[in-house]
N, C-alpha and C. Protein backbone atom coordinates (compact mmCIF):
# COMPACT_ATOMS: atom_id res chain seq x y z
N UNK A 1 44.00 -10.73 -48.82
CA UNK A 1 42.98 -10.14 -49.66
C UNK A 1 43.11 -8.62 -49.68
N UNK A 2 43.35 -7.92 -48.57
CA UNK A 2 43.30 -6.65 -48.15
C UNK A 2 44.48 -6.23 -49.30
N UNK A 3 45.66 -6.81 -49.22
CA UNK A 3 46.83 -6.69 -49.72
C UNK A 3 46.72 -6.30 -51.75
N UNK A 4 45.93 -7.16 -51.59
CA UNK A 4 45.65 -7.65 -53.38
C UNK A 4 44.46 -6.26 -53.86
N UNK A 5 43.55 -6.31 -52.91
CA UNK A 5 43.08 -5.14 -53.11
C UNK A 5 43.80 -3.49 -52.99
N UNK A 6 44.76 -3.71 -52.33
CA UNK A 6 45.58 -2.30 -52.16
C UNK A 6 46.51 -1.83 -53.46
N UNK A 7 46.82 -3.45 -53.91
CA UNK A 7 47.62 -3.44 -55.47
C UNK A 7 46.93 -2.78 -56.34
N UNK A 8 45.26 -3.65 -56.43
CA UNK A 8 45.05 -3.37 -57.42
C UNK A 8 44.54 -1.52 -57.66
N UNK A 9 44.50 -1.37 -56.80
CA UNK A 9 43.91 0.22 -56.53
C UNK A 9 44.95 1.18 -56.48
N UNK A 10 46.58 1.09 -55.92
CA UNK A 10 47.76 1.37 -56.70
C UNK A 10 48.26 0.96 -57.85
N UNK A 11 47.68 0.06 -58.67
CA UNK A 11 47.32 0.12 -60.11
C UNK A 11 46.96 0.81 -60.62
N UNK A 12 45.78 1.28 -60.57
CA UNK A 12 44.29 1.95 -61.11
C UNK A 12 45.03 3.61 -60.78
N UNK A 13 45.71 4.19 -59.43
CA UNK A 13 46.19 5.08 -59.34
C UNK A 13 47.27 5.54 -60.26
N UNK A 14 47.90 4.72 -60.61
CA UNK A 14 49.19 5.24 -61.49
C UNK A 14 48.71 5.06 -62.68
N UNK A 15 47.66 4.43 -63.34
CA UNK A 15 47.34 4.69 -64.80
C UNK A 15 46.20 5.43 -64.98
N UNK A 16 46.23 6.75 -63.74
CA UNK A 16 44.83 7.43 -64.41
C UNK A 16 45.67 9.13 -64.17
N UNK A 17 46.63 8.90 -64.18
CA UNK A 17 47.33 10.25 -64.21
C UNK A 17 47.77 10.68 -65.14
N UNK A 18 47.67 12.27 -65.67
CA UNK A 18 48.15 12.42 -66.85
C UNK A 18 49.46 13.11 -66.84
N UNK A 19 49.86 13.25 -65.57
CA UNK A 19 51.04 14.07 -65.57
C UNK A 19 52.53 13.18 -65.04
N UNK A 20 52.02 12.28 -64.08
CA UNK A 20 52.86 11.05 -64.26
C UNK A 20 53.67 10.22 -64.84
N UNK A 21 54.71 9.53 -64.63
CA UNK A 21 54.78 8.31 -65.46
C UNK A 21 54.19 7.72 -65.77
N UNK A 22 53.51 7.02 -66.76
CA UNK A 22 52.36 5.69 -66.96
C UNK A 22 52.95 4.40 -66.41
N UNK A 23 52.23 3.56 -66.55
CA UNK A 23 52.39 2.14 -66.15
C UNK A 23 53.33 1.45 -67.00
N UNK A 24 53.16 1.67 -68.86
CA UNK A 24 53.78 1.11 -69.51
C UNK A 24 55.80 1.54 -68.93
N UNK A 25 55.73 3.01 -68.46
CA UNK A 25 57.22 3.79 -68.31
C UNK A 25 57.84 3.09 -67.52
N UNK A 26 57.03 3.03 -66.25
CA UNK A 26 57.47 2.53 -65.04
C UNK A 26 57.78 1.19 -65.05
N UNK A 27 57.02 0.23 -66.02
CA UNK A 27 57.36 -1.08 -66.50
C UNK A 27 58.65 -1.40 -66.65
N UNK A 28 58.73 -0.29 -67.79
CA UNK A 28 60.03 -0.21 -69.11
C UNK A 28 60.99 -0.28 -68.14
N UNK A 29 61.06 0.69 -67.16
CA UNK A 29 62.36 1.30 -66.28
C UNK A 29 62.87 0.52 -64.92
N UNK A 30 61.82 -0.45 -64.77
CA UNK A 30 61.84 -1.51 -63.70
C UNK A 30 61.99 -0.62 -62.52
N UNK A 31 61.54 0.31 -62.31
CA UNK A 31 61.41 0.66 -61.54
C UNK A 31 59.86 1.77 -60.48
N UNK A 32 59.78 1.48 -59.31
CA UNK A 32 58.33 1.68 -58.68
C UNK A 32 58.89 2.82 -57.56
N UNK A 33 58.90 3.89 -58.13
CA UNK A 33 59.31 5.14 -56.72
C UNK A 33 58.08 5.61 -56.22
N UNK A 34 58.49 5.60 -54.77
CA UNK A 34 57.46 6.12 -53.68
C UNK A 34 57.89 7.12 -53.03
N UNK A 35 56.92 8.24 -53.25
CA UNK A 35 57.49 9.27 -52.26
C UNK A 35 56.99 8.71 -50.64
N UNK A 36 57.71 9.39 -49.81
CA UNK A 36 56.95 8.73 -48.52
C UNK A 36 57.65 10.13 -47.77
N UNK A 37 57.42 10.63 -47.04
CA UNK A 37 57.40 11.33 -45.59
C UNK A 37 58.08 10.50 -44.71
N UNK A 38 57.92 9.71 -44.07
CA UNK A 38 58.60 8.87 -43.50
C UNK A 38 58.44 9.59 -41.62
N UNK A 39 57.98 10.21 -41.44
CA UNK A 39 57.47 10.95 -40.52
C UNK A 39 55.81 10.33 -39.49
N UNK A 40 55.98 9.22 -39.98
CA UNK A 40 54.06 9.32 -39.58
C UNK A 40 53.86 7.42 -39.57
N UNK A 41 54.48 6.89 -37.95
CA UNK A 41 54.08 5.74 -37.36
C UNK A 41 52.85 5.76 -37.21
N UNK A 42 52.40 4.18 -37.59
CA UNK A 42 53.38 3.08 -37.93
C UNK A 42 53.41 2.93 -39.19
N UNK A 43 52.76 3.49 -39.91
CA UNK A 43 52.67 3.45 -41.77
C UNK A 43 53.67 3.48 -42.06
N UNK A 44 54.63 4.70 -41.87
CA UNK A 44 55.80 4.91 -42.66
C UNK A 44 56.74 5.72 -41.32
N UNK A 45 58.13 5.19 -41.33
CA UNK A 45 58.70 6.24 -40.04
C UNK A 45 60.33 5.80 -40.34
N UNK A 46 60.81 6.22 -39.90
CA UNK A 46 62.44 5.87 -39.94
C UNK A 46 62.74 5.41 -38.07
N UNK A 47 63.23 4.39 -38.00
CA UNK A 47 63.61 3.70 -36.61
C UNK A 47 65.38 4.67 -36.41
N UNK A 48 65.79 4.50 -35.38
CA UNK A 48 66.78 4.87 -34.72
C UNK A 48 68.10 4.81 -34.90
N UNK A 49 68.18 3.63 -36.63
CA UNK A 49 68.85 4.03 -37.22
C UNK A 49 69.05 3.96 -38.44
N UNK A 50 67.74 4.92 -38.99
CA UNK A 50 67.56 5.41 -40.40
C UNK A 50 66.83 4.85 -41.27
N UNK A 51 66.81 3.50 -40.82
CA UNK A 51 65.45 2.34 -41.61
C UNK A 51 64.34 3.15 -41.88
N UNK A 52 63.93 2.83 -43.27
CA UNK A 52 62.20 3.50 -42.94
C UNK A 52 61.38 2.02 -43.18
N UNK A 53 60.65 2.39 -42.08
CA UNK A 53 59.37 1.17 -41.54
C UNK A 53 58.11 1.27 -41.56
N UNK A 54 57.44 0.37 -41.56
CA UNK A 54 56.40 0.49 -41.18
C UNK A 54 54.98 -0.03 -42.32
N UNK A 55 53.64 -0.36 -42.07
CA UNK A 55 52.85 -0.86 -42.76
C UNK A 55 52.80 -0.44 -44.55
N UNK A 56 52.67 0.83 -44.36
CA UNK A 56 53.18 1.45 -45.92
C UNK A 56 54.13 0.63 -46.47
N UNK A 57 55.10 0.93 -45.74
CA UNK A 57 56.49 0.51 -46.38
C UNK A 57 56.51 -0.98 -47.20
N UNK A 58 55.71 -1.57 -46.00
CA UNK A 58 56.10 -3.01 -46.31
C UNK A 58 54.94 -3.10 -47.63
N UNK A 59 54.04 -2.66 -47.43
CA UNK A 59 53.23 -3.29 -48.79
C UNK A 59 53.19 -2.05 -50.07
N UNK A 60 54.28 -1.05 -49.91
CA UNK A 60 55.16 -0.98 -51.14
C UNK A 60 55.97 -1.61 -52.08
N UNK A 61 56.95 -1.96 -50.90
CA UNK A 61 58.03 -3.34 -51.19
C UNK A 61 56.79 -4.84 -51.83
N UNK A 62 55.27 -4.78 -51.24
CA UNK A 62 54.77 -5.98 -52.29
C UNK A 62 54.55 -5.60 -53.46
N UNK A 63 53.46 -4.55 -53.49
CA UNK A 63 53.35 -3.99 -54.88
C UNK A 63 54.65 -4.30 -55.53
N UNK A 64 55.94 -3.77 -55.31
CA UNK A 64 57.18 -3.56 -56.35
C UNK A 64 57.13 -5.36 -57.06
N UNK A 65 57.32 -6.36 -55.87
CA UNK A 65 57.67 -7.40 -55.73
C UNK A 65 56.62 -7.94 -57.10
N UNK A 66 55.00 -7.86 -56.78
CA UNK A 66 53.67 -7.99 -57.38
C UNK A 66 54.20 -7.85 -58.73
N UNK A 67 54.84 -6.52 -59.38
CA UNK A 67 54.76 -6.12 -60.89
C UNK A 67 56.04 -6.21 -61.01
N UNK A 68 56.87 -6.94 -60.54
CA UNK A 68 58.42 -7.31 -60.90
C UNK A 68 59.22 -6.12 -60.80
N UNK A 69 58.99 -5.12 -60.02
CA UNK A 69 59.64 -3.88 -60.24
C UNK A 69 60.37 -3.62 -58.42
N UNK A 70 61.56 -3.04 -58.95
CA UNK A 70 62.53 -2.49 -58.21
C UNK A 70 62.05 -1.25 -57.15
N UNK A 71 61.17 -1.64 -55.70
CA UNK A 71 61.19 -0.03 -55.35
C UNK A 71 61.64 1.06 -54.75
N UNK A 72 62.31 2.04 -55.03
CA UNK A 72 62.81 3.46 -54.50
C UNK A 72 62.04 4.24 -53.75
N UNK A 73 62.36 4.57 -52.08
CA UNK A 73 61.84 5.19 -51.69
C UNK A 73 62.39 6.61 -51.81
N UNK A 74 61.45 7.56 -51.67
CA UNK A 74 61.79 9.06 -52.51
C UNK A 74 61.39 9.68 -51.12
N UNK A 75 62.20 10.53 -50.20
CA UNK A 75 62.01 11.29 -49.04
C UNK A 75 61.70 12.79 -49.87
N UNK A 76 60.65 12.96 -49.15
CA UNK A 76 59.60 14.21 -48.88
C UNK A 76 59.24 14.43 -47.92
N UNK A 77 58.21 15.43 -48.01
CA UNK A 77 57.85 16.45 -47.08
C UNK A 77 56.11 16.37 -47.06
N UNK A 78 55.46 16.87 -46.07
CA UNK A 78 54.13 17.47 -46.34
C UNK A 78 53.89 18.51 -46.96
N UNK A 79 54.83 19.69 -46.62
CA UNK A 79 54.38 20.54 -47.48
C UNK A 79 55.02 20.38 -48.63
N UNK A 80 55.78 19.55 -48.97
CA UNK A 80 56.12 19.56 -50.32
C UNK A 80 55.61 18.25 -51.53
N UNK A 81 54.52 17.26 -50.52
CA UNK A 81 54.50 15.86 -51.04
C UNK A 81 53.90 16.33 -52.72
N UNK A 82 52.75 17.44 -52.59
CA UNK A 82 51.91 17.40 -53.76
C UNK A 82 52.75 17.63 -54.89
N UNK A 83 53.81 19.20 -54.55
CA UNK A 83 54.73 19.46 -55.91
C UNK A 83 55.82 18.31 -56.11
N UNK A 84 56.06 17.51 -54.77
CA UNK A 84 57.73 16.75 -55.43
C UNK A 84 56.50 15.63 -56.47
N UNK A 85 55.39 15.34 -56.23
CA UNK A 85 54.65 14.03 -56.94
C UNK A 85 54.13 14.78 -58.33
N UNK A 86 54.06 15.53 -58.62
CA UNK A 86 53.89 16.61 -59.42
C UNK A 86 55.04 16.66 -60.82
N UNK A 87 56.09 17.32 -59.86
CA UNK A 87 57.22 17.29 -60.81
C UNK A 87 58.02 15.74 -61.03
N UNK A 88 57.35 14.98 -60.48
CA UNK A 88 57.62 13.55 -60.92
C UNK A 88 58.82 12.79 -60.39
N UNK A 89 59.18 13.24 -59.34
CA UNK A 89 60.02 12.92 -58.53
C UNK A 89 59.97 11.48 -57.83
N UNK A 90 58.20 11.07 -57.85
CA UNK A 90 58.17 9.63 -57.58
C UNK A 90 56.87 9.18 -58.05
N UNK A 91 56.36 8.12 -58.30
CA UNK A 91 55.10 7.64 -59.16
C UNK A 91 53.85 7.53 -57.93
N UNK A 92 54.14 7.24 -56.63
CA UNK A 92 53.40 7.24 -55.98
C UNK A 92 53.50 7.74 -54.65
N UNK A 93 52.76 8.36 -53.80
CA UNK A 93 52.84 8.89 -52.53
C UNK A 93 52.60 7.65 -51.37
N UNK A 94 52.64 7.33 -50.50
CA UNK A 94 52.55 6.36 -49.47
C UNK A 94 52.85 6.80 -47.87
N UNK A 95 52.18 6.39 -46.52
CA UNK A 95 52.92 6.67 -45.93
C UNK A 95 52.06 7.86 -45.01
N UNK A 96 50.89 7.42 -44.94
CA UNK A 96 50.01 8.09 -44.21
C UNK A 96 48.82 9.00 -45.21
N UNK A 97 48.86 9.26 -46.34
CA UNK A 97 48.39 9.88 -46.96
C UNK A 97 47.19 9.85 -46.59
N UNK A 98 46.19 11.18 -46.15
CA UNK A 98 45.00 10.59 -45.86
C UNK A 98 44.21 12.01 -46.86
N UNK A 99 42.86 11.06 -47.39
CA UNK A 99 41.91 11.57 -48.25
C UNK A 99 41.40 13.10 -47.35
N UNK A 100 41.71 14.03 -48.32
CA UNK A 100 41.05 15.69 -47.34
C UNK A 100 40.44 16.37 -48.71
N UNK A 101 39.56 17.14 -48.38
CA UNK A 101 38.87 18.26 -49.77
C UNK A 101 39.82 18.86 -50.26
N UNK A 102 40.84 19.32 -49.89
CA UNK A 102 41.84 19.83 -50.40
C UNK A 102 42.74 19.14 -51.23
N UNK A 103 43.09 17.93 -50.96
CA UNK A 103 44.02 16.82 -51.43
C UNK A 103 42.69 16.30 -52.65
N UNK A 104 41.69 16.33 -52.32
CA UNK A 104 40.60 15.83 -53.44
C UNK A 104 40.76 16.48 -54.86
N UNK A 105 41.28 17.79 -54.93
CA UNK A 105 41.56 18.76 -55.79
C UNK A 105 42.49 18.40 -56.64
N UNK A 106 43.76 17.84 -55.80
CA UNK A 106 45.05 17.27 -56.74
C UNK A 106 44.79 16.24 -56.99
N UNK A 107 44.78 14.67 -56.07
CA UNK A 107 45.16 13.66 -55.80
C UNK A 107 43.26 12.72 -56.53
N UNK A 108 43.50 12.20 -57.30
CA UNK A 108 42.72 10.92 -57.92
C UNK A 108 42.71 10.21 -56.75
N UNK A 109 41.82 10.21 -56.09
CA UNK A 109 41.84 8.96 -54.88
C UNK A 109 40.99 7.72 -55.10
N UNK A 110 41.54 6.92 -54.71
CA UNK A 110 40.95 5.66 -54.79
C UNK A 110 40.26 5.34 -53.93
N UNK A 111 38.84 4.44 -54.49
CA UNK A 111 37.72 4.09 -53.11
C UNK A 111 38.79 3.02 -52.32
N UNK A 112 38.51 2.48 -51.22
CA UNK A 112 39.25 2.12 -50.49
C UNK A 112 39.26 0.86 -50.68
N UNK A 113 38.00 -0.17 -51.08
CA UNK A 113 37.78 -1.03 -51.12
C UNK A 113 38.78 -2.40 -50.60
N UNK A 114 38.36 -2.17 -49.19
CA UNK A 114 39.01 -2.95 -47.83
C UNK A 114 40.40 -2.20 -47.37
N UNK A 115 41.03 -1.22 -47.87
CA UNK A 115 42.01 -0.62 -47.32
C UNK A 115 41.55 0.36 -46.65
N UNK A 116 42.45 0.37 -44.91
CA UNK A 116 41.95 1.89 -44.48
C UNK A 116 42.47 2.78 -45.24
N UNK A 117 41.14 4.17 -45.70
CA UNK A 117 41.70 5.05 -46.76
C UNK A 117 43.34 5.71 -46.81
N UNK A 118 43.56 5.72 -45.23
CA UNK A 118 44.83 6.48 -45.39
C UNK A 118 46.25 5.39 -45.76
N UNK A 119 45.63 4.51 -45.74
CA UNK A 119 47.27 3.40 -46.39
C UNK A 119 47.12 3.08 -47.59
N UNK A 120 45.52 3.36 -48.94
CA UNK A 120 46.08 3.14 -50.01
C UNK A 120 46.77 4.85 -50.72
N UNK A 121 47.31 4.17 -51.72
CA UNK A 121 48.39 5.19 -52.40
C UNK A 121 47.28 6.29 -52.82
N UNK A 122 48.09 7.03 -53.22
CA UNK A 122 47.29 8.24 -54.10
C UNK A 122 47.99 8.69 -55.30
N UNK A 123 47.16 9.00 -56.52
CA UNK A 123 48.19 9.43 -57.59
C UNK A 123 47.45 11.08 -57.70
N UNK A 124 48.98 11.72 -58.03
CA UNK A 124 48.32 13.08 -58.04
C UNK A 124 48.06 13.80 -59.35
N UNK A 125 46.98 14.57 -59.97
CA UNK A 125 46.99 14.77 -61.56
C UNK A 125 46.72 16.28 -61.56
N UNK A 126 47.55 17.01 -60.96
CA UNK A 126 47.75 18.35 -61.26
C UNK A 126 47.09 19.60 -60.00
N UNK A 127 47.83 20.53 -59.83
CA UNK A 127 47.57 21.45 -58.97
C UNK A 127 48.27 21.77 -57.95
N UNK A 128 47.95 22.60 -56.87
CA UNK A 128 48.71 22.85 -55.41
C UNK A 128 48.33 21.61 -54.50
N UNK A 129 49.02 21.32 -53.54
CA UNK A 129 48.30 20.32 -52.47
C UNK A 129 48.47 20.64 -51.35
N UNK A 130 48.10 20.22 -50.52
CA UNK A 130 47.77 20.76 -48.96
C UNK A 130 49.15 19.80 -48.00
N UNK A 131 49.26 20.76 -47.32
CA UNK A 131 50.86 20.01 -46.61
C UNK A 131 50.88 19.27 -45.14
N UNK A 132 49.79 18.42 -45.06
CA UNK A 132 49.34 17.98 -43.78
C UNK A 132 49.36 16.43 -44.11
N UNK A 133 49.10 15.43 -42.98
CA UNK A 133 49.25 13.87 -43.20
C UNK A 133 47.84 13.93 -43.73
């Protein structure tokens, strides 16, 4: 349930951005890129040899699975997650992202509805962002 609710709210994130890919693009292109950090167990982390793991990860890989789409993980940064999601480098952030006043500024956040806030996605719709998990 938790799962289905995390979809549908990384749904709702990628079609309320105006600077983004849309839903119809990302359709077209079969493809679902995630930026991730990959820095920040157990959500998202790279193991010992280079895997990136972890709760994020895996219910990225459903979402992709969910909308028939192919997903790319896109390595970033904190201080760089807001501009690389910005300049469109990946459709969604994942991977610890957690809701801050500052990140409220860029990032369209989604109510959580059964996800802890910091594992659903965030879509970002313009501005600077703050470079912290």
């Amino acid at each position: 349930m938790k799962v289905k609710v995390c979809i549908a709210l990384a749904l709702a994130s990628i079609a309320c951005s105006s600077l983004a890919r849309d839903m119809q693009t990302i359709q077209h292109s079969g493809e679902l890129k995630v930026g991730v950090p990959g820095d920040y167990a157990p959500l998202a982390f790279h193991n010992g040899v280079g895997e990136l793991l972890g709760y994020d990860v895996d219910m990225a890989k459903d979402l992709g699975e969910k909308l028939g789409l192919k997903v790319t993980f896109v390595q970033t940064s904190w201080p760089t997650l807001s501009g690389d999601l910005q300049a469109d480098k990946f459709d969604i952030a994942m991977g610890g992202v957690t809701e801050t006043p500052e990140r409220a500024k860029d990032f369209a956040p989604q109510p959580s509805g059964g996800c802890q806030r910091q594992n659903c996605p965030r879509q970002l719709h313009g501005g600077a962002g703050a470079g912290e998990p």
